[in-house]
Protein backbone atom coordinates (compact mmCIF):
# COMPACT_ATOMS: atom_id res chain seq x y z
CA UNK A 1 -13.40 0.46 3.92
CA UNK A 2 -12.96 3.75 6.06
CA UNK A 3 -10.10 6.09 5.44
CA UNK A 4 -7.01 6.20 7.86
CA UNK A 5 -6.27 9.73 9.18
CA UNK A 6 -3.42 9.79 7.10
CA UNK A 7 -5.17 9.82 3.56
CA UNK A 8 -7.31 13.00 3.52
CA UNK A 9 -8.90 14.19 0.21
CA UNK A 10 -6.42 16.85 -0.37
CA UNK A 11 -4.29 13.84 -0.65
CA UNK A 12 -6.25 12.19 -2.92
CA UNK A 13 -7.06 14.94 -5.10
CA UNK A 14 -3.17 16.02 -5.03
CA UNK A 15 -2.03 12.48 -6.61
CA UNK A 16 -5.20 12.12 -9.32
CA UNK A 17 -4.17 16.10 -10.52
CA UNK A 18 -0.45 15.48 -10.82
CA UNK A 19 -1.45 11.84 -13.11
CA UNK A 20 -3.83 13.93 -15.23
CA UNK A 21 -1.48 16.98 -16.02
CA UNK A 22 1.12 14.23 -16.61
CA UNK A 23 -1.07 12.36 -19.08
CA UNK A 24 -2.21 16.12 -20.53
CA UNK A 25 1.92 17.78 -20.97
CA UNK A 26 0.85 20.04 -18.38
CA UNK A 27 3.02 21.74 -15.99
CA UNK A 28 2.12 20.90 -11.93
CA UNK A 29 1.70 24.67 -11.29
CA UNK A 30 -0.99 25.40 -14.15
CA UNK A 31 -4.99 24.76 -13.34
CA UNK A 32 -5.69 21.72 -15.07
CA UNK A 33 -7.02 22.23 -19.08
CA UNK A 34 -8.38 19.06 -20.10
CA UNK A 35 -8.93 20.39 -23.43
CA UNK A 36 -5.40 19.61 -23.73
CA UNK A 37 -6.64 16.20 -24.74
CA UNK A 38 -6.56 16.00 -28.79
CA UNK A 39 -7.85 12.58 -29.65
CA UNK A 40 -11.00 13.68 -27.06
CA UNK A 41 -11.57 16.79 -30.06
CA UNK A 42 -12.48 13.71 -32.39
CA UNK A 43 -15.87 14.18 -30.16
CA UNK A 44 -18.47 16.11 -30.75
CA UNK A 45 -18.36 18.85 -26.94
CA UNK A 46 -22.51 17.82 -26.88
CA UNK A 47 -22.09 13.83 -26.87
CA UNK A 48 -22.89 11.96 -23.74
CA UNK A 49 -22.55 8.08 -23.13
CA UNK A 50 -22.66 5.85 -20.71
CA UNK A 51 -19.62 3.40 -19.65
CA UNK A 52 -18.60 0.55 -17.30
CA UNK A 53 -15.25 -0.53 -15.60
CA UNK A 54 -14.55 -4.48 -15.80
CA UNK A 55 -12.56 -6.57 -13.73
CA UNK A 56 -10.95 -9.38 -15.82
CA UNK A 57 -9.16 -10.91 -12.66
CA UNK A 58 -9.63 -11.91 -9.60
CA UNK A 59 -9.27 -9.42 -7.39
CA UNK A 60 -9.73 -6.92 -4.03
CA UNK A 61 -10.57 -3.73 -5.20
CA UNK A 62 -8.59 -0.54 -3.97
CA UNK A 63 -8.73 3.03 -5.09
CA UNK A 64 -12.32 4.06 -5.76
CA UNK A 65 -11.52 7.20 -4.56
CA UNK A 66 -9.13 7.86 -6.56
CA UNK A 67 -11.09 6.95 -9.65
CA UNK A 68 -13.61 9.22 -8.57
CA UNK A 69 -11.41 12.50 -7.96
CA UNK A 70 -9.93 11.73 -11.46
CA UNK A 71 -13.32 11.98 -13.27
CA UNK A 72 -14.90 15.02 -11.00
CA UNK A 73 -11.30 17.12 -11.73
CA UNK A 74 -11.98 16.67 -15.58
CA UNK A 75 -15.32 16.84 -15.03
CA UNK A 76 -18.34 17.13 -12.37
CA UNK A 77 -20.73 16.42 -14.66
CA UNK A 78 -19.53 12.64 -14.71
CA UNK A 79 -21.24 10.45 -12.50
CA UNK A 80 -20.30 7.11 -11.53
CA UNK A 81 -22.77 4.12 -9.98
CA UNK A 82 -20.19 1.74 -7.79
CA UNK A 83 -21.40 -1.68 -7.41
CA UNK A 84 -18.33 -2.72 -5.02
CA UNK A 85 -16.46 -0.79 -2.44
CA UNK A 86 -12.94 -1.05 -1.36
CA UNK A 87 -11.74 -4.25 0.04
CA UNK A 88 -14.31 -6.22 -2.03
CA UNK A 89 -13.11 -9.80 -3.48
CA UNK A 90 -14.40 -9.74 -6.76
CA UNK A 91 -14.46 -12.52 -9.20
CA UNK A 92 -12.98 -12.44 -13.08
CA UNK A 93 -15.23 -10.63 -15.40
CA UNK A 94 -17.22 -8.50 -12.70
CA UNK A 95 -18.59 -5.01 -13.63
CA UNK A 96 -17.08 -2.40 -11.02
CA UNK A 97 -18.94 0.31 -11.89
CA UNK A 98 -21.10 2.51 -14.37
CA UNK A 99 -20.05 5.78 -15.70
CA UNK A 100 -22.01 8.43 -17.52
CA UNK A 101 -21.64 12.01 -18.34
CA UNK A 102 -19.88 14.16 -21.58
CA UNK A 103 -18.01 11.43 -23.22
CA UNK A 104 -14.85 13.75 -24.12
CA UNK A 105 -14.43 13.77 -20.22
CA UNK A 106 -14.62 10.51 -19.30
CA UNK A 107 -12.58 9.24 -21.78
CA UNK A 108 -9.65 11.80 -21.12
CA UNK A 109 -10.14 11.14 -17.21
CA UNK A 110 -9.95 7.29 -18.14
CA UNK A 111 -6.72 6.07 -18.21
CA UNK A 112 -4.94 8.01 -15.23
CA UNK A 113 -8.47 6.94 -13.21
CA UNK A 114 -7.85 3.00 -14.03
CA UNK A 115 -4.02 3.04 -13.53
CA UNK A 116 -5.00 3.98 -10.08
CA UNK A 117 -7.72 1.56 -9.45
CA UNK A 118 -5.19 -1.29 -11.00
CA UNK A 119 -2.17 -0.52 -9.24
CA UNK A 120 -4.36 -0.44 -5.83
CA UNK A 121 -6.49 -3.04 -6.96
CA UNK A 122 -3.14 -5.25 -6.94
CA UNK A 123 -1.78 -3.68 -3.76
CA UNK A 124 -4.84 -5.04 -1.86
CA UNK A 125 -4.96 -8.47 -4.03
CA UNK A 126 -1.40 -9.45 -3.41
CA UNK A 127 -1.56 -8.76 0.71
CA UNK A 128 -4.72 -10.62 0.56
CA UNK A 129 -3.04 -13.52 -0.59
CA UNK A 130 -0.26 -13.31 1.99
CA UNK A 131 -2.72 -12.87 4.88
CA UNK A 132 -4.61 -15.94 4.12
CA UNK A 133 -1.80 -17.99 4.25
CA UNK A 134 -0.84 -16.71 7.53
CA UNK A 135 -5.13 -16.45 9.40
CA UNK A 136 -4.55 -19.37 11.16
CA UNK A 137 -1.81 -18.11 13.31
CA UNK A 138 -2.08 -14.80 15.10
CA UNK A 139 0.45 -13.16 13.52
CA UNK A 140 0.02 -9.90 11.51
CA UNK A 141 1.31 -9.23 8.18
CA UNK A 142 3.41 -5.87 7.93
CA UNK A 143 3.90 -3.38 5.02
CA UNK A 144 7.47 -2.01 4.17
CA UNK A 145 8.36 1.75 2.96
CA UNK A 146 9.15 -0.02 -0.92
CA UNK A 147 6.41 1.54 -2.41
CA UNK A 148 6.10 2.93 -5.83
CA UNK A 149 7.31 6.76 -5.82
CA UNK A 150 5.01 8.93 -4.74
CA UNK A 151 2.38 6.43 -4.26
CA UNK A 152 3.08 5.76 -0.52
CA UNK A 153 0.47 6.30 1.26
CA UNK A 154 -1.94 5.49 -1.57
CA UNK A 155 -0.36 1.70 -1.17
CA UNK A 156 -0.54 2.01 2.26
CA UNK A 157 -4.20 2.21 2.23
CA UNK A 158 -4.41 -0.45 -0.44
CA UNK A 159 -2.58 -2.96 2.13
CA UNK A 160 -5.33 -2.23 4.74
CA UNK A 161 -7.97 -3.24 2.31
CA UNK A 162 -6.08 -6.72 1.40
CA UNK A 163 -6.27 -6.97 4.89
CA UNK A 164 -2.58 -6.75 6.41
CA UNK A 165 -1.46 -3.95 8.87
CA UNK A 166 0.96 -0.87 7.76
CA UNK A 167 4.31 -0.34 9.70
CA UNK A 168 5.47 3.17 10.06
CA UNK A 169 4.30 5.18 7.35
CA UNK A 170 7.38 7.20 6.61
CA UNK A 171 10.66 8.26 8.32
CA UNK A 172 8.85 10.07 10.97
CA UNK A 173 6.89 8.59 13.06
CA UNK A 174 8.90 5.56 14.61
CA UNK A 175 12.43 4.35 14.80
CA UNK A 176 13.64 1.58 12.64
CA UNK A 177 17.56 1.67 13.84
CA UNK A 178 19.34 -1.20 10.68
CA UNK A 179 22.56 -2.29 10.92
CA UNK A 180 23.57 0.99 9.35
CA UNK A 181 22.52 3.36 11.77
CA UNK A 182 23.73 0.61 14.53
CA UNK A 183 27.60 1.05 13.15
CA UNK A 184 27.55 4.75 13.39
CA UNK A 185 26.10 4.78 16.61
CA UNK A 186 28.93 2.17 18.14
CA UNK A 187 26.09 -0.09 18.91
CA UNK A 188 22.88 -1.62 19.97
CA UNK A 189 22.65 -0.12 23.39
CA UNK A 190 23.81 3.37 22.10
CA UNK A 191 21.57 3.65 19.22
CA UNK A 192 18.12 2.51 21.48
CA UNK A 193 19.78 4.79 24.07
CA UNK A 194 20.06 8.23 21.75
CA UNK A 195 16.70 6.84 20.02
CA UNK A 196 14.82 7.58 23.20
CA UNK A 197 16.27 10.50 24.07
CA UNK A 198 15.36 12.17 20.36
CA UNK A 199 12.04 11.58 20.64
CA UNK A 200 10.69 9.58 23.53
CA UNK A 201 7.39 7.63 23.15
CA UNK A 202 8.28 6.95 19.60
CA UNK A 203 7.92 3.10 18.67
CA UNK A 204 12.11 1.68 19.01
CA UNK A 205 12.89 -1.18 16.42
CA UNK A 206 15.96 -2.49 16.09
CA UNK A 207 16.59 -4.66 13.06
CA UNK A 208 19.27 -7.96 14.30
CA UNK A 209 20.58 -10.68 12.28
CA UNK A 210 21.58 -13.32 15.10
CA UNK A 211 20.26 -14.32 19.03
CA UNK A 212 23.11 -12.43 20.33
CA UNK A 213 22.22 -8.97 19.03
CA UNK A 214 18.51 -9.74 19.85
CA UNK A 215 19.90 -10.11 23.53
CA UNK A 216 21.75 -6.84 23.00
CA UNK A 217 18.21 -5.46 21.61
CA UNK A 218 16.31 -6.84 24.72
CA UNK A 219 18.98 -5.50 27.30
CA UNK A 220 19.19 -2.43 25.96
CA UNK A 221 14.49 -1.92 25.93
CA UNK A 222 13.70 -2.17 22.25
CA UNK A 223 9.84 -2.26 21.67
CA UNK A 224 10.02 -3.99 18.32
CA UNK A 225 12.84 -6.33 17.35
CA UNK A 226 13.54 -7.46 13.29
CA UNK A 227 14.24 -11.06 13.00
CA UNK A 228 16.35 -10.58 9.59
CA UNK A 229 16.61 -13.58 7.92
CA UNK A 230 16.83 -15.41 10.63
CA UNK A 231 16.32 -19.18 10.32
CA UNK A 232 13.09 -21.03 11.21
CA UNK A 233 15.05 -23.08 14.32
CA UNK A 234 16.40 -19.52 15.30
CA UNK A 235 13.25 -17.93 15.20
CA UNK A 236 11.84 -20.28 17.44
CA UNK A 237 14.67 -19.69 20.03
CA UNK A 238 14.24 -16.08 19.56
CA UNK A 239 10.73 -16.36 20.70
CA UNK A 240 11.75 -18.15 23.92
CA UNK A 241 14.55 -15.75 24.47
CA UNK A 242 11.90 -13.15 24.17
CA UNK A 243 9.40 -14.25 26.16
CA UNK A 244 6.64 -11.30 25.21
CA UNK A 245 9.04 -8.84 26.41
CA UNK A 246 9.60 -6.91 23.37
CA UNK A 247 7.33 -7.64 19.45
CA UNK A 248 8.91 -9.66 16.97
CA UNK A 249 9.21 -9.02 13.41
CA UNK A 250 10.45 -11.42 10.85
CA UNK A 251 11.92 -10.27 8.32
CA UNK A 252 13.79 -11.48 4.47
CA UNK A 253 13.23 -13.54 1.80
CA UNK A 254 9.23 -14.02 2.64
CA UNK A 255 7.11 -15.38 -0.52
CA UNK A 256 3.94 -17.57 -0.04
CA UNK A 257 5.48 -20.91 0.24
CA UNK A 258 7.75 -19.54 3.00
CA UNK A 259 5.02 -17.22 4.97
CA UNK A 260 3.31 -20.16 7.07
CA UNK A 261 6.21 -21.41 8.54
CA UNK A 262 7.21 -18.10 9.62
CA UNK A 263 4.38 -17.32 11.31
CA UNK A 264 4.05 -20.27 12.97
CA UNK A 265 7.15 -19.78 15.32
CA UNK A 266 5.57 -17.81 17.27
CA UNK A 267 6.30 -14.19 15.69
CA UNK A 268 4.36 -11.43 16.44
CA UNK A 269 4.53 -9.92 12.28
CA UNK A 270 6.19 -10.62 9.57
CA UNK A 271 6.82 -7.95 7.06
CA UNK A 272 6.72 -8.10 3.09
CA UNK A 273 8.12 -5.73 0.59
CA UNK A 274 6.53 -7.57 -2.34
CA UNK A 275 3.05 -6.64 -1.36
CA UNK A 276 3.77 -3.35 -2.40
CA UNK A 277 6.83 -3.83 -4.79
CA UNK A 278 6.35 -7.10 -6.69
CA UNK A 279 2.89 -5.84 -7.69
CA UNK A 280 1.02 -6.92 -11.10
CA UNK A 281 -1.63 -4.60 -12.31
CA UNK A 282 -4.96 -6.00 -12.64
CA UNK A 283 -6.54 -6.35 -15.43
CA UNK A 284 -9.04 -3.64 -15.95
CA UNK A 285 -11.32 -2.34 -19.25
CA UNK A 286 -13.62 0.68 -19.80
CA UNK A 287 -16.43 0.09 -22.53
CA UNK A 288 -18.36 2.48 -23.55
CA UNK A 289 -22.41 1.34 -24.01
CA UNK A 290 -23.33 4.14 -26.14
C-alpha cells in the first residue's frame, strides 16, 4: 500500500515518539531515554531473543510503519521480518511478523508499537466491511474528520487500506458549509457565494436536509452536495433533481444493514463516521521464542 503525500515519515516518527515518551513519563521536549523503562531492568542489557506479532482476528492490516518507527526509535538494532503488508486480509491466528534484536528494547517498544498496528488494523478492517457491502454499485465510501485525537491522518491512511476513499483531510483544504455556517451566512446562495470568493478552486459542499435546499445548493454551483439523512424515496428524487450536475453525498445514520440501499439510489458517496469512530481494536499478541 503506497503512502499518500500527506503521511511523510516525519509524521510517522512524530506520532510513534510522542506514544513512547507517554508510555516512558517523559516530557515531549526531552530526547527519548528508554531506559526509563523499569520492568525492561529485570533483563539482563546483553540478552537477545527473537519474537512474533499474531493476529487473533480477522483482519486488514494497517500501520506497519508505525510499528517499525516504534522499534528503530528504542532501538536500531531491532529488526523485524514482515510477512504481510498493509491492506492485507489476514485470517485469525496469522503470524504478522518476526522480531529480533536486544530483548529490553523490543519489549519496551512493544506495546505503544501494537496499539498502533491494532487501532489501524481496525480502521482498515471496519471500512473494508462497509465497502464490500456497497462493490456492486459504483458508489464510493467516504471518511469523516471523527477520528481519534491526534490520530487523523494516521486513520486516514488506514481507511485507504480497507479500501474506501478519504474526504477532506482537515479544515483546510475544502469547504464543507453545515447548517451552521449556512445560518450565519443568511443562506445557501451567500455562503457558496463568499466560499468561492475565499478561496476559489477549493472543493464547495454544502450539507442540506430536504429537496428544496438541494435546489438552493444546485442554483447557487455547489460541487458536492450532503444528502443528510435524507430518506431512501428522497434520495432517489434528489438524484433526478441532480442530474450529474453537482456529486452527491449521503449522509446519517449509515451502519451495514442500511449501506446497500443507500448506495443503490444512485449516490455518488456515502460517508461513515464509524469507520473511524466506532472502531474495535484487533486482537493482537507478541510472544517471545527465546
Amino acid at each position: 500500500m503506497n503512502r499518500p503525500d500527506y503521511l511523510t515519515q516525519d509524521l510517522i516518527d512524530r506520532d510513534c515518539r510522542l506514544a513512547l515518551k507517554e508510555d516512558l513519563g517523559q516530557s515531549a521536549h526531552k530526547k527519548l531515554d528508554p531506559s526509563a523503562d523499569i520492568t525492561a531492568q529485570l533483563i539482563d542489557q546483553n540478552t537477545q531473543c527473537t519474537a512474533r506479532v499474531l493476529c487473533r482476528d480477522n483482519a486488514v492490516i494497517s500501520g506497519i510503519d508505525w510499528v517499525e518507527s516504534c522499534l528503530q526509535q528504542v532501538d536500531p538494532t531491532l529488526s523485524i521480518e514482515w510477512l504481510v503488508k498493509d491492506g492485507d486480509q489476514v485470517s485469525a491466528d496469522s503470524v504478522l511478523c518476526n522480531i529480533s534484536g536486544p530483548a529490553r528494547a523490543l519489549l519496551t517498544a512493544e506495546r505503544p508499537a501494537l496499539n498502533f498496528l491494532q487501532t489501524l488494523s481496525a480502521t482498515a478492517t471496519a471500512t473494508a466491511a462497509y465497502a464490500k457491502a456497497i462493490a456492486h454499485t459504483s458508489c464510493r465510501l467516504l471518511d469523516t474528520r471523527k477520528t481519534l485525537p491526534g490520530m487523523r491522518l494516521a486513520q486516514k491512511y488506514a481507511v485507504l487500506c480497507g479500501q474506501g476513499k478519504n474526504h477532506r483531510i482537515g479544515l483546510w483544504d475544502a469547504f464543507l458549509i453545515k447548517e451552521n455556517h449556512i445560518m450565519a451566512c443568511g443562506g445557501i446562495a451567500q455562503a457558496i457565494e463568499k466560499a468561492k470568493e475565499i478561496a476559489p478552486g477549493k472543493p464547495v459542499e454544502v450539507e442540506t436536509e430536504n429537496l428544496d435546499e438541494l435546489q438552493q445548493a444546485l442554483n447557487a454551483g455547489a460541487d458536492i452536495i450532503m444528502l443528510d439523512n435524507y430518506s431512501l424515496d428522497d434520495m432517489r428524487s434528489a438524484v433526478s433533481i441532480n442530474a450529474g450536475k453537482a456529486k452527491l453525498e449521503a449522509s446519517g445514520n449509515v451502519d451495514l444493514l442500511t449501506i446497500a440501499s443507500i448506495a443503490e439510489t444512485g449516490v455518488d458517496f456515502i460517508s461513515v463516521g464509524a469507520i473511524t469512530k466506532h472502531v474495535t481494536a484487533i486482537d493482537l499478541s507478541l510472544r517471545v521464542q527465546h
